[in-house]
C-alpha atoms as a PDB file:
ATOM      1  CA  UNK A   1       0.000   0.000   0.000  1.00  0.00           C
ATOM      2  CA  UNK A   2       2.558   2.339   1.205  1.00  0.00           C
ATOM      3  CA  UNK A   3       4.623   1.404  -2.317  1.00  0.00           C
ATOM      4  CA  UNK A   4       1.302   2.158  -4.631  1.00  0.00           C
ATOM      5  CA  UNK A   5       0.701   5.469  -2.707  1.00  0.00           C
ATOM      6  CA  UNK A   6       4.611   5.912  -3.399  1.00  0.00           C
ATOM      7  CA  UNK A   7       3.937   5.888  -6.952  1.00  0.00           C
ATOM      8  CA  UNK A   8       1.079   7.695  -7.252  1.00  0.00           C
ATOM      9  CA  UNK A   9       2.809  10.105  -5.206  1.00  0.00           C
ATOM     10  CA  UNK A  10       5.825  10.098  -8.238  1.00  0.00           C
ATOM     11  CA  UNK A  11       3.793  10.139 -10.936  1.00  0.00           C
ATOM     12  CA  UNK A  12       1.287  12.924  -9.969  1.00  0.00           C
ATOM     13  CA  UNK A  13       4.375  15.422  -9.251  1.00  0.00           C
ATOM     14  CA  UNK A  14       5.915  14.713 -12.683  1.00  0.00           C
ATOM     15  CA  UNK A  15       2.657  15.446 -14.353  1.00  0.00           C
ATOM     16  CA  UNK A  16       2.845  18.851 -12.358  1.00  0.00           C
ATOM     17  CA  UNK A  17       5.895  19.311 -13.574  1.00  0.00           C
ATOM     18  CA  UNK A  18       5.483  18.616 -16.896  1.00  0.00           C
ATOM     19  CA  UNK A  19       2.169  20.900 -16.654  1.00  0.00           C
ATOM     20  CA  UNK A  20       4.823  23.497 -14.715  1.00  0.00           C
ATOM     21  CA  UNK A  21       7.191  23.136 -17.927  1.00  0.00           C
ATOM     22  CA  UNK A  22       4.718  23.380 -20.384  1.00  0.00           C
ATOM     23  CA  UNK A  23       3.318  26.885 -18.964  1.00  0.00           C
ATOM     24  CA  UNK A  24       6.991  28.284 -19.007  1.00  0.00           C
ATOM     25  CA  UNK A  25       7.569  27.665 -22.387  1.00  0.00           C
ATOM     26  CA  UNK A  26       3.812  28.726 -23.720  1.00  0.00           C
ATOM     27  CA  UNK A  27       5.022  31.694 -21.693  1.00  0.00           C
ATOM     28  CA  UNK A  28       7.783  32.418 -23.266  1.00  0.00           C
ATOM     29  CA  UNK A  29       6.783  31.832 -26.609  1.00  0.00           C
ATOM     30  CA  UNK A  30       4.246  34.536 -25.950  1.00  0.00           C
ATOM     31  CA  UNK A  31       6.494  36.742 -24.609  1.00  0.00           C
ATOM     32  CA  UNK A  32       8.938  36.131 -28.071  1.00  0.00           C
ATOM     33  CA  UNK A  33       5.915  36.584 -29.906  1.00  0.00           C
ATOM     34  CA  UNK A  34       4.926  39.822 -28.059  1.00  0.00           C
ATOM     35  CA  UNK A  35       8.527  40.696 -28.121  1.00  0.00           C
ATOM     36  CA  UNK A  36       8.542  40.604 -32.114  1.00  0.00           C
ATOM     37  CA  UNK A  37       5.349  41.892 -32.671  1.00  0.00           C
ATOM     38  CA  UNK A  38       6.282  45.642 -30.390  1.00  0.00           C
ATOM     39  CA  UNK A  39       9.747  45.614 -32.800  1.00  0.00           C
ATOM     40  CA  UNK A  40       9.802  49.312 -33.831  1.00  0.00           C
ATOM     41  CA  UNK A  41       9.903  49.510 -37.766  1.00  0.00           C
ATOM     42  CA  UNK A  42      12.204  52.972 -37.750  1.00  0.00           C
ATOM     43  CA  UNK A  43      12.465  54.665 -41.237  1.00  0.00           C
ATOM     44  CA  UNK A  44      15.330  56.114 -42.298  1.00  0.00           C
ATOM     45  CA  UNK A  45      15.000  59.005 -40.960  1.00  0.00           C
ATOM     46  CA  UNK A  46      13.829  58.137 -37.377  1.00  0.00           C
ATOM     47  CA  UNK A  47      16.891  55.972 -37.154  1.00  0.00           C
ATOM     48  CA  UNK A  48      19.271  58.746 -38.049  1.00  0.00           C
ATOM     49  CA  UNK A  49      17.666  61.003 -34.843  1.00  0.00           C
ATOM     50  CA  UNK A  50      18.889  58.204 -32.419  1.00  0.00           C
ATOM     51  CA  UNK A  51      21.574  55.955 -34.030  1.00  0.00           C
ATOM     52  CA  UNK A  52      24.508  57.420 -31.984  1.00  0.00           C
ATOM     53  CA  UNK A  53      22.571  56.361 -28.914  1.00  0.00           C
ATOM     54  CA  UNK A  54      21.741  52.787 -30.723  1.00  0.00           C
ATOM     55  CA  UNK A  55      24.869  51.405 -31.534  1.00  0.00           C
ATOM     56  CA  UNK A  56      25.478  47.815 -30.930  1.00  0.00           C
ATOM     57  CA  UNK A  57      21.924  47.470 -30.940  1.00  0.00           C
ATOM     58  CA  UNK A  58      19.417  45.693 -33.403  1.00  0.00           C
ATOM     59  CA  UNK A  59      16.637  47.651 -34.812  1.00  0.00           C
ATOM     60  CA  UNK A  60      14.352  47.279 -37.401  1.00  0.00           C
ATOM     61  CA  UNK A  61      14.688  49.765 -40.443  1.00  0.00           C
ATOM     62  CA  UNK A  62      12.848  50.241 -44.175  1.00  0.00           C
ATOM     63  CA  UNK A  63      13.176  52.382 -46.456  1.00  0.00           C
ATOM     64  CA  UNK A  64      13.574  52.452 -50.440  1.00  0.00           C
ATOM     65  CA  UNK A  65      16.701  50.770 -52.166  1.00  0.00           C
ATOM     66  CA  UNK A  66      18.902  53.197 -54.472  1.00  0.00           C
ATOM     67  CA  UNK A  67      21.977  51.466 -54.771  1.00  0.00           C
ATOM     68  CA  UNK A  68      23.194  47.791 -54.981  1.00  0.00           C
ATOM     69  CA  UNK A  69      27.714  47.155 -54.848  1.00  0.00           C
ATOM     70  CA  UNK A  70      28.064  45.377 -57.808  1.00  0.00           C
ATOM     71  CA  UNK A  71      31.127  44.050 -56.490  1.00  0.00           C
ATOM     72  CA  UNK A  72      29.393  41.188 -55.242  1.00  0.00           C
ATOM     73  CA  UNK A  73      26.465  42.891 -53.163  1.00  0.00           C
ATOM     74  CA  UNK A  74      27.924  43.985 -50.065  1.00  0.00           C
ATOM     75  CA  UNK A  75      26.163  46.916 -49.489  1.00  0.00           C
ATOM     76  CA  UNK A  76      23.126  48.262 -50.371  1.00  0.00           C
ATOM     77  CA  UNK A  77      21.777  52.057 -49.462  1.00  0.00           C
ATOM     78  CA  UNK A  78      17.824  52.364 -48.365  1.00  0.00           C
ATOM     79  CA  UNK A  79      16.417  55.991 -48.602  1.00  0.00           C
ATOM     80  CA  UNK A  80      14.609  57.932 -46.393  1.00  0.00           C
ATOM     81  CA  UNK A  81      12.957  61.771 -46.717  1.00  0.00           C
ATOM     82  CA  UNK A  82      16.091  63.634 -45.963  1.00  0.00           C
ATOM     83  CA  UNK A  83      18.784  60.777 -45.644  1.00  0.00           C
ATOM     84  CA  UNK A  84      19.861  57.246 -46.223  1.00  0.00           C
ATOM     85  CA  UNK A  85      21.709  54.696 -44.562  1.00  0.00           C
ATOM     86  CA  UNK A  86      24.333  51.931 -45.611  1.00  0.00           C
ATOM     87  CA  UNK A  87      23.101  48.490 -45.283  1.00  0.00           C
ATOM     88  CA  UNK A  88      25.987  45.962 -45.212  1.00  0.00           C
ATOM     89  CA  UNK A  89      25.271  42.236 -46.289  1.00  0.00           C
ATOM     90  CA  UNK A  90      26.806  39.567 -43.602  1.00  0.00           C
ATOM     91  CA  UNK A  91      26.912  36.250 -43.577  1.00  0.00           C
ATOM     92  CA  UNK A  92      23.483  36.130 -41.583  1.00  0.00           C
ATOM     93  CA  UNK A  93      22.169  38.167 -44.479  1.00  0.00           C
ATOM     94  CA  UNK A  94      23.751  36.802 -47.262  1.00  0.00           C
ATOM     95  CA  UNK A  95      24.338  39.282 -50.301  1.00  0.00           C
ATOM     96  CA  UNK A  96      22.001  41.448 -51.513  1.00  0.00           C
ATOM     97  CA  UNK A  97      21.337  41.074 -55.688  1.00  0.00           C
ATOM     98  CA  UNK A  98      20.386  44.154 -57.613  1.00  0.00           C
ATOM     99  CA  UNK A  99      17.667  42.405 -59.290  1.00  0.00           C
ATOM    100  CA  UNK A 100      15.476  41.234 -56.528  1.00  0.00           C
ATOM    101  CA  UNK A 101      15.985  44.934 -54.564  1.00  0.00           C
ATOM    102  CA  UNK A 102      16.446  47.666 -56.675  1.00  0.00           C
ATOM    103  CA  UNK A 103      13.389  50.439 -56.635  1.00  0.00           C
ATOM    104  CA  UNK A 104      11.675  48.385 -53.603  1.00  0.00           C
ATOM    105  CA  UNK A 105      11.198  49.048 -50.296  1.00  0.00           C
ATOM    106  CA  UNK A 106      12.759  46.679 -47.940  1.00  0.00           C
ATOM    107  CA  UNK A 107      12.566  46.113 -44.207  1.00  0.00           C
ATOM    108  CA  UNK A 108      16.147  45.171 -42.477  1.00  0.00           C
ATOM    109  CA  UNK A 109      16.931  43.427 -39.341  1.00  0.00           C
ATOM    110  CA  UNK A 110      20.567  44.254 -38.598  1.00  0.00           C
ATOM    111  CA  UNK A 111      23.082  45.865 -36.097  1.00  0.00           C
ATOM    112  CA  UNK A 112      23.866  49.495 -35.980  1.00  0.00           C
ATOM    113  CA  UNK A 113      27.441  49.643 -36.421  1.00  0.00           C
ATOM    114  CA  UNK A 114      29.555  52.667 -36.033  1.00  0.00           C
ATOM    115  CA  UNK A 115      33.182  53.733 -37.607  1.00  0.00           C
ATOM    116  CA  UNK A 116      35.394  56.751 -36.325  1.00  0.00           C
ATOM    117  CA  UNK A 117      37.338  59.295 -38.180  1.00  0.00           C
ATOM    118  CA  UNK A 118      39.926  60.564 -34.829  1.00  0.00           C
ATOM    119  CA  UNK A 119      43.406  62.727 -35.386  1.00  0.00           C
ATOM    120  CA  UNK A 120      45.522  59.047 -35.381  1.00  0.00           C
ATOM    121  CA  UNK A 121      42.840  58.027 -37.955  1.00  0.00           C
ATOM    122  CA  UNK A 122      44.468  60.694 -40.330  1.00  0.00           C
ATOM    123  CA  UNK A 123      47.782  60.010 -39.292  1.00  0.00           C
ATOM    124  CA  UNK A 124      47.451  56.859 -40.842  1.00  0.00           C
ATOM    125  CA  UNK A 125      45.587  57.845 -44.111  1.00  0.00           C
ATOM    126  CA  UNK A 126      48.651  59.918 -44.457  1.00  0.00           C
ATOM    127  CA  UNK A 127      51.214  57.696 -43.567  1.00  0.00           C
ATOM    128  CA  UNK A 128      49.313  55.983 -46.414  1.00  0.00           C
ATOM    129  CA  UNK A 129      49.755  58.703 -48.731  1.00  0.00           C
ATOM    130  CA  UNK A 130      53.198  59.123 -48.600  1.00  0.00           C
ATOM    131  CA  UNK A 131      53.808  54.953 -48.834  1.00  0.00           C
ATOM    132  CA  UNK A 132      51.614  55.351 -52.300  1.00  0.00           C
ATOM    133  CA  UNK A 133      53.592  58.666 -53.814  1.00  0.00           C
ATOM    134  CA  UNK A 134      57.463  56.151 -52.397  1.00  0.00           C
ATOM    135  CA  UNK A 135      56.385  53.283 -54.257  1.00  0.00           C
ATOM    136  CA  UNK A 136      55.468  54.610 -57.207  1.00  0.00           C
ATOM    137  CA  UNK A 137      53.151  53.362 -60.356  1.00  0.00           C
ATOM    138  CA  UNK A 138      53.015  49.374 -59.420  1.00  0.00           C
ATOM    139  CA  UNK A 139      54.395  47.162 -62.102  1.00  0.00           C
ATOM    140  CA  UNK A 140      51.929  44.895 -64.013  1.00  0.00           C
ATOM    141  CA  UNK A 141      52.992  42.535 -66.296  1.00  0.00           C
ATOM    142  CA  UNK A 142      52.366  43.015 -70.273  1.00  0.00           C
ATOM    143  CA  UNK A 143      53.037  40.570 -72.607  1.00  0.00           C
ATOM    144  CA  UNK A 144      52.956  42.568 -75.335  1.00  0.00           C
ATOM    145  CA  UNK A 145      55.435  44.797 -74.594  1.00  0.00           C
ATOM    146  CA  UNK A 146      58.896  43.697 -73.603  1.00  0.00           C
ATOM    147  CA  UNK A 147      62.352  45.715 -73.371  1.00  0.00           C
ATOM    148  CA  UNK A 148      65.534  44.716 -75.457  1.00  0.00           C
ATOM    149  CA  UNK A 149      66.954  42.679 -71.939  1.00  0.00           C
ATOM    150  CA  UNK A 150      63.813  40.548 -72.286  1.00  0.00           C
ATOM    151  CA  UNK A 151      62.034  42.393 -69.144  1.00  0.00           C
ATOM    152  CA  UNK A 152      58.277  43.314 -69.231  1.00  0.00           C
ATOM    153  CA  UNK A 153      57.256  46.762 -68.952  1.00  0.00           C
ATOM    154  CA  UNK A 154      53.965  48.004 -67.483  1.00  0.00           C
ATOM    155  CA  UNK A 155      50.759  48.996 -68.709  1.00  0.00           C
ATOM    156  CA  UNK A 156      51.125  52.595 -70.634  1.00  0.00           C
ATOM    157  CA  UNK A 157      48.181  53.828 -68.594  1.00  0.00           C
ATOM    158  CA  UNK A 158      49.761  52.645 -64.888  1.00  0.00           C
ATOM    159  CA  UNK A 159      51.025  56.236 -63.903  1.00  0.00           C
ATOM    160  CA  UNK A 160      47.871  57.613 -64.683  1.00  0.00           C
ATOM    161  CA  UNK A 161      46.360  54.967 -62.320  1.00  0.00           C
ATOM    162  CA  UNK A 162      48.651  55.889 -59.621  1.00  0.00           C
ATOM    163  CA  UNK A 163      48.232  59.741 -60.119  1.00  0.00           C
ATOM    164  CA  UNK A 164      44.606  59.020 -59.570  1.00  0.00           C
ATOM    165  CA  UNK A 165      45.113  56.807 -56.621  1.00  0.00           C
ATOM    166  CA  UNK A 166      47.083  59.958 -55.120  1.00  0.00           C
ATOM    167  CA  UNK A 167      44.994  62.470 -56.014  1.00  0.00           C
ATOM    168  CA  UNK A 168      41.845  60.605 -54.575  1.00  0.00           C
ATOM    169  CA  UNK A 169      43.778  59.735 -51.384  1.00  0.00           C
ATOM    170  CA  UNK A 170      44.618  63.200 -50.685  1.00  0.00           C
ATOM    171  CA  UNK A 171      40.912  64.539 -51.176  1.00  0.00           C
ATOM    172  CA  UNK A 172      39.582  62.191 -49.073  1.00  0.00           C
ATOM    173  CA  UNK A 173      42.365  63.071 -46.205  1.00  0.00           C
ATOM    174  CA  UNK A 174      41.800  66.979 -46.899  1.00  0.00           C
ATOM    175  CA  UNK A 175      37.358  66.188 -46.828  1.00  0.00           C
ATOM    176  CA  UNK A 176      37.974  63.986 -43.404  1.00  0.00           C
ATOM    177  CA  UNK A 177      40.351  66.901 -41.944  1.00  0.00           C
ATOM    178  CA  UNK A 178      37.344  69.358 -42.835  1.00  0.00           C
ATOM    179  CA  UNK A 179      34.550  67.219 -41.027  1.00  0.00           C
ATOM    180  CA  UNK A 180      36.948  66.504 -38.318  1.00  0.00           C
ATOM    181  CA  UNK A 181      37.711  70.604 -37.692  1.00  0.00           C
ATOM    182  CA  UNK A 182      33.902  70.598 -37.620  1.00  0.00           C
ATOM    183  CA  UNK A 183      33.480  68.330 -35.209  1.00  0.00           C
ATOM    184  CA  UNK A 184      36.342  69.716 -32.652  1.00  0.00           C
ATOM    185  CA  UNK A 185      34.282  73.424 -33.099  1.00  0.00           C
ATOM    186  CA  UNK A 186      31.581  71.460 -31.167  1.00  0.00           C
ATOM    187  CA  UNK A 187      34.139  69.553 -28.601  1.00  0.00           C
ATOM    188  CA  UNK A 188      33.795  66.384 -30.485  1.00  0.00           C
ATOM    189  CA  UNK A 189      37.033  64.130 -31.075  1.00  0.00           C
ATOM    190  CA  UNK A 190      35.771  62.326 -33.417  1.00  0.00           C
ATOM    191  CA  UNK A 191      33.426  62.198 -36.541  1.00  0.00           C
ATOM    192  CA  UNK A 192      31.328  58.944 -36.494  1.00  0.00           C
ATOM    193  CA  UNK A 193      29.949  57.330 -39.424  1.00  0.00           C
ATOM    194  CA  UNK A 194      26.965  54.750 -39.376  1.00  0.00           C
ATOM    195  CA  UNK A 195      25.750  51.650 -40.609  1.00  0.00           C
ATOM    196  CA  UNK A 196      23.514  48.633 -40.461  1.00  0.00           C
ATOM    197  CA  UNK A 197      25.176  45.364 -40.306  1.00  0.00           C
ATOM    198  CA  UNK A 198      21.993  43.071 -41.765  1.00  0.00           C
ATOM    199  CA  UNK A 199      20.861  39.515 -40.029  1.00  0.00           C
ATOM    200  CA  UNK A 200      18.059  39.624 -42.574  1.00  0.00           C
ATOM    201  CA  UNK A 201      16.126  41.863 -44.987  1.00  0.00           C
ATOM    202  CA  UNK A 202      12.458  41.338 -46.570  1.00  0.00           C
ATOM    203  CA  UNK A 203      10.860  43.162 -49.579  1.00  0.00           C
ATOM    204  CA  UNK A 204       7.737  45.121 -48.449  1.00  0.00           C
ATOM    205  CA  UNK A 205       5.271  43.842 -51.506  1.00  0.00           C
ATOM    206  CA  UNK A 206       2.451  46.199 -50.186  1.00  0.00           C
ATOM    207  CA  UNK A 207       4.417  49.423 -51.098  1.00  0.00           C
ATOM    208  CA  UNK A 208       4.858  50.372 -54.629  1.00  0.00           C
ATOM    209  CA  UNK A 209       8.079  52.601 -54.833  1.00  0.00           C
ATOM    210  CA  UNK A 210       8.194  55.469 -57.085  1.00  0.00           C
ATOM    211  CA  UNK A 211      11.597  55.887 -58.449  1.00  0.00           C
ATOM    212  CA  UNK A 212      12.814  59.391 -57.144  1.00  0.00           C
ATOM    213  CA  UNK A 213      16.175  61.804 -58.204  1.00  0.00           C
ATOM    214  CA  UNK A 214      17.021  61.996 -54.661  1.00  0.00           C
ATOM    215  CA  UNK A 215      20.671  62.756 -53.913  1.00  0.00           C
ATOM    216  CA  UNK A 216      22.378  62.869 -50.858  1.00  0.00           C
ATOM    217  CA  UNK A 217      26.018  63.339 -50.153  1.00  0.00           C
ATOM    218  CA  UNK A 218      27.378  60.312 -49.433  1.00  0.00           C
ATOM    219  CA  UNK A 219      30.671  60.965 -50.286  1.00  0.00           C
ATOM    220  CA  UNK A 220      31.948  60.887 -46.778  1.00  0.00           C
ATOM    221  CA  UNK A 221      30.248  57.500 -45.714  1.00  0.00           C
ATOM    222  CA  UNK A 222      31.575  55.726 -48.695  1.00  0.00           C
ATOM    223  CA  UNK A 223      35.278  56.643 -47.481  1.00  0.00           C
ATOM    224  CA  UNK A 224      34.281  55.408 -43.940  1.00  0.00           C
ATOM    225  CA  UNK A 225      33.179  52.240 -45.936  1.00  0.00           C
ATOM    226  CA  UNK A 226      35.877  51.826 -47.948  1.00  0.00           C
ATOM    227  CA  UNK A 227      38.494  52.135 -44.978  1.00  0.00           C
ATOM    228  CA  UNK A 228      36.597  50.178 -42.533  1.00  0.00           C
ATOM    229  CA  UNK A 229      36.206  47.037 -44.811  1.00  0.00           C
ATOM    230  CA  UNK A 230      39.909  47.517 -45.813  1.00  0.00           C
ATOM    231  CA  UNK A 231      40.289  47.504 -41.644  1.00  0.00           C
ATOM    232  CA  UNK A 232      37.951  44.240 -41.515  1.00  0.00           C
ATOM    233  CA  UNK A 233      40.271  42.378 -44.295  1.00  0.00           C
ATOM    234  CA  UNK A 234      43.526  43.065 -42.785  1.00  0.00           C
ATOM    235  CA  UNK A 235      42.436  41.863 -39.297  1.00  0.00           C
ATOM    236  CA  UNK A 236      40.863  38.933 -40.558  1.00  0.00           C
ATOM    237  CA  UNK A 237      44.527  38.193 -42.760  1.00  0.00           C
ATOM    238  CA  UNK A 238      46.080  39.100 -39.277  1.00  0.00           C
ATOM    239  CA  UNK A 239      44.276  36.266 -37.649  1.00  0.00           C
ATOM    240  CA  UNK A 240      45.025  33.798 -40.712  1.00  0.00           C
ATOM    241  CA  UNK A 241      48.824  34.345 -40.029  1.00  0.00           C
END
């Protein structure tokens, strides 16, 4: 008798505990599904009022695609009124194709990153500089034109290249020393640019996008790009080693 009420005893507190278990997790599926359902859809704009204060954070952004990389769909830039915002494809993400996203409106999942522009920032863009101007026009190889000792020559067009390469270096270093000077008149040491690192990105069907001649400077933010994936790729050959 005393084994039977034993059991009983056993099995009635595991089926309280299973009942216990199952109420947790209804509870927190609700509270996911609650959780996803308050997510803040931010447009562009909204998101540029608060993003120094959100970074680190995921938020929930849409606006209207302008431009798709083409070098293998990185990056993509959504629209808003008065702004835009880089979006910046991640393995979560995957890469973002012209042809699916161009001229719609999409809604992004993603991480606000944030890159800084500071005085030892500059120092190294110009260290850079003057490592370009030393080297000199970089040798390719051209089979079609080879010197009387049997040595290749480079492409006719290479110290053009390298003129560019300068001349673009140094306006971006004199545009960045500008902003900078800005941002010291208002006791800033730094100039911050912003982005969205996706986790994942839907087309909003429901919204027909007029194509619009909007044009914002982003002249500044696609340095900031440019440097801070050429950052990313040296780290990441820094770890290979």
């Amino acid at each position: 008798m005393i084994k039977k009420l034993f059991l009983f005893t056993v099995v009635a507190f595991s089926i309280v505990a299973c009942n216990n278990d199952g109420a947790k997790n209804a509870e927190t599926a609700v509270v996911k599904e609650s959780e996803q359902a308050n997510t803040e859809v931010l447009t562009v704009d909204q998101l540029e009022l608060k993003i120094a204060d959100l970074v680190g954070q995921t938020v929930t952004v849409e606006g209207d695609v302008d431009h798709v990389c083409k070098h293998g769909g990185t990056k993509m830039v959504i629209l808003g009124d008065s702004t835009d915002i880089h979006i910046k494809a991640t393995d979560e993400s995957g890469n973002f194709r012209a042809d699916e996203v161009m001229d719609h409106r999409v809604i992004v999942n993603g991480i606000v990153d944030e890159f800084r522009v500071d005085d030892n920032y500059i120092m190294e863009q110009e260290a850079e500089l003057e490592e370009l101007i030393a080297n000199g026009p970089q040798k390719e190889e051209a089979e079609e034109e080879h010197h009387e000792d049997g040595e290749k020559g480079m492409f006719p067009d290479n110290d053009t290249k390298h003129k560019k390469q300068i001349k673009g270096l140094q306006n971006q270093i004199a545009g960045l020393k500008k902003m900078l000077e800005e941002a010291k008149a208002e006791g800033k040491d730094h100039v911050s640019f912003y982005s969205v690192k996706a986790e994942d990105y839907k087309i909003d069907e429901s919204v027909e996008v007029k194509s619009e001649a909007k044009h914002f400077d982003d002249s500044a933010a696609e340095i900031a790009d440019e440097k801070a994936e050429q950052k990313e790729k040296a780290e990441e050959k820094s770890e290979d080693k």
